[in-house]
Structure formats: C-alpha cells, structure tokens
C-alpha atoms as a PDB file:
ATOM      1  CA  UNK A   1     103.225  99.190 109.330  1.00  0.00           C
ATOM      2  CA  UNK A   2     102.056 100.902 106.296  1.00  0.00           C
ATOM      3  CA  UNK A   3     102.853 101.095 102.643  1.00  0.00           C
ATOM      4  CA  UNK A   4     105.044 103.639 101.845  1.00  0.00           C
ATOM      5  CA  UNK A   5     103.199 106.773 100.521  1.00  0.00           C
ATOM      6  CA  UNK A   6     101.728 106.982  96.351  1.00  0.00           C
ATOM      7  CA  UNK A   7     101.423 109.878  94.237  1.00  0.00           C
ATOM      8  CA  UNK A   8      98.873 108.877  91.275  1.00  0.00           C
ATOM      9  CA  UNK A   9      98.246 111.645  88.001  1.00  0.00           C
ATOM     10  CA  UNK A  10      94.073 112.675  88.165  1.00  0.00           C
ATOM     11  CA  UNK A  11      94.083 114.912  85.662  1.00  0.00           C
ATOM     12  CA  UNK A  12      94.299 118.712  84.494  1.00  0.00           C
ATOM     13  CA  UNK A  13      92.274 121.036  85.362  1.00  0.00           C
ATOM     14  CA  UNK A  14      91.105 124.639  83.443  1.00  0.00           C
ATOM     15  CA  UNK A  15      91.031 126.080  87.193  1.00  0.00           C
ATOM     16  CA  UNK A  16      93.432 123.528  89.440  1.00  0.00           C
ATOM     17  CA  UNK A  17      95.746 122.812  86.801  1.00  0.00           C
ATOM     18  CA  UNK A  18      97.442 119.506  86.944  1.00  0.00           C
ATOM     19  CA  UNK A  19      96.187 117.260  89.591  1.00  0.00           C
ATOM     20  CA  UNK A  20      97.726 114.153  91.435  1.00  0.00           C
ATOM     21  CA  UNK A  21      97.035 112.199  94.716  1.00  0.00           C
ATOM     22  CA  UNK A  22      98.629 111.120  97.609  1.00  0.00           C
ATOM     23  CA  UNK A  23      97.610 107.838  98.709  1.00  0.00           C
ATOM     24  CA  UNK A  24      99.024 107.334 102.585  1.00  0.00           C
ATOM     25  CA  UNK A  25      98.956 106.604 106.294  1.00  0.00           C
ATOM     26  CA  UNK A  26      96.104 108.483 107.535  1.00  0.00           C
ATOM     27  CA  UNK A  27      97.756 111.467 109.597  1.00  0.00           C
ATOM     28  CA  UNK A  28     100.955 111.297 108.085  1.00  0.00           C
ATOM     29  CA  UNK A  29     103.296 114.004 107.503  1.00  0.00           C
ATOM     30  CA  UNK A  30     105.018 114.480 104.000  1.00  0.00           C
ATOM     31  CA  UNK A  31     107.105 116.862 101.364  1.00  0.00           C
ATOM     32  CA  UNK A  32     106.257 116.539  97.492  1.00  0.00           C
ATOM     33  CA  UNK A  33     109.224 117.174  95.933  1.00  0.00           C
ATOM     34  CA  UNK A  34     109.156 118.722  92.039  1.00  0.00           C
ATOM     35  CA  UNK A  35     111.993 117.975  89.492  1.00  0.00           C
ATOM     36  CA  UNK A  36     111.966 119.598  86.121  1.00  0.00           C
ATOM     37  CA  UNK A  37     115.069 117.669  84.802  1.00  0.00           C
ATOM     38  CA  UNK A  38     115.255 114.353  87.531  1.00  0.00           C
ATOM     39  CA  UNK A  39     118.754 115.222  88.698  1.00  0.00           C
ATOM     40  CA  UNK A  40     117.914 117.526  90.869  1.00  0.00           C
ATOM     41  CA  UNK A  41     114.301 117.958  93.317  1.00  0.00           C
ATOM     42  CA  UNK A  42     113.278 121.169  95.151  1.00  0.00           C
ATOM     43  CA  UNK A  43     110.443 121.417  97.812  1.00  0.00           C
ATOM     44  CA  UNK A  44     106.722 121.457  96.763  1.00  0.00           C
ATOM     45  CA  UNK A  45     104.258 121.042  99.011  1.00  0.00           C
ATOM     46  CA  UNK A  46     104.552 120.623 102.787  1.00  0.00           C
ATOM     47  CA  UNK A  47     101.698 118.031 103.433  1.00  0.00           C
ATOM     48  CA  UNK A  48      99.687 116.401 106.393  1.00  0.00           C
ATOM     49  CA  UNK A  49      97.787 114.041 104.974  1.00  0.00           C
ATOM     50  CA  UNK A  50      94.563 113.771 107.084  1.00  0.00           C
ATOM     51  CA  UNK A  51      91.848 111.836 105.360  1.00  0.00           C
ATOM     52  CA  UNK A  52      94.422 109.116 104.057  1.00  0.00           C
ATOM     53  CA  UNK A  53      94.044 110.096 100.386  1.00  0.00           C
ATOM     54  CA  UNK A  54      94.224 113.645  98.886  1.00  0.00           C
ATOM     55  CA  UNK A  55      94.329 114.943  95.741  1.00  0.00           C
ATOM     56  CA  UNK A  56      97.087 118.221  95.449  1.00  0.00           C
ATOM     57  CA  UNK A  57      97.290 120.691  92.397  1.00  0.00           C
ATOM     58  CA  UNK A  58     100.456 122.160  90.538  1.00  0.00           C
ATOM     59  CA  UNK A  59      98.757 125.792  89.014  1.00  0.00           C
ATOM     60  CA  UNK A  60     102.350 125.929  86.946  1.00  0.00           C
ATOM     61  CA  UNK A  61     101.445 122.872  84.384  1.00  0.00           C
ATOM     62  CA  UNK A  62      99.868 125.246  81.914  1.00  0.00           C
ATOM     63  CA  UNK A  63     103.909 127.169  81.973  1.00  0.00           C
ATOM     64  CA  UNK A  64     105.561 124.207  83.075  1.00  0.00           C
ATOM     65  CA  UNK A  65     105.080 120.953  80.572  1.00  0.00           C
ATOM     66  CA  UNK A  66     107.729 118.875  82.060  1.00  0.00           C
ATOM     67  CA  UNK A  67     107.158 118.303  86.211  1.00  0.00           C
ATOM     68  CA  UNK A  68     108.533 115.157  88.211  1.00  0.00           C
ATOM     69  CA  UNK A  69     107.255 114.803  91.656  1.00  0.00           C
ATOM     70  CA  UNK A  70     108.135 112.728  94.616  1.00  0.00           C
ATOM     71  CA  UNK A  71     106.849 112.306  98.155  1.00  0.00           C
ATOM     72  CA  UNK A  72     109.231 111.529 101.371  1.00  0.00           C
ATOM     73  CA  UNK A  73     108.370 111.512 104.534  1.00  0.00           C
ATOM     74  CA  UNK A  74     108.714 114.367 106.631  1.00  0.00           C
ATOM     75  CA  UNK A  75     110.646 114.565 110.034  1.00  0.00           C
END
C-alpha cells in the first residue's frame, strides 16, 4: 500500500517557470489537474511517475498568477 500521491511548490523559474513535485509510488500513473478559480479543474499533465519523485513545470505562471493543481490517479 502506498501513500496517496503529493504535489509540493519548488519554486519559479526564469526558464521553467513555476515548479512543483510529485512525490509517489514509483511507476505510478497520474493526471495533474489545474484550477484557476477551485470550482472547476481541467487536465494538466498526463504523468508516469518513474523515479518516485519528479519535479513538473507550469511555463504559464509568468501570465497566469493564480494556478491550483491536483493529482488523481489515472486509470
């Protein structure tokens, strides 16, 4: 059994712009999710999560002040 997946804030980058990890089961299969106003999420990323942890990048930050992101599972 394994904790359920973790997204974590890094930082911003000049090149990457915002950046945030995934902490989960190594292998595992997942969809970050984005929200700009929390009542409503779209598709992100389509992630497999290989090494366990791995840090992902939004280029749209610099634009785009006001991001919400989940993770689920994918099936």
């Amino acid at each position: 059994l394994y904790p359920p997946p973790r997204l974590t804030p890094v930082g911003v980058s000049p090149t990457y712009g915002f950046q945030f990890q995934l902490d989960s089961e190594t292998g595992g299969h997942y969809i970050i999710q984005r929200s700009f106003d929390l009542a409503s999420c779209l598709p992100f990323l389509d992630v497999a999560n290989t090494t366990g942890t791995i840090v992902l990048n939004d280029p749209s930050a610099e634009t785009n002040s006001s991001s919400f992101f989940r993770t689920a599972a994918a099936n």
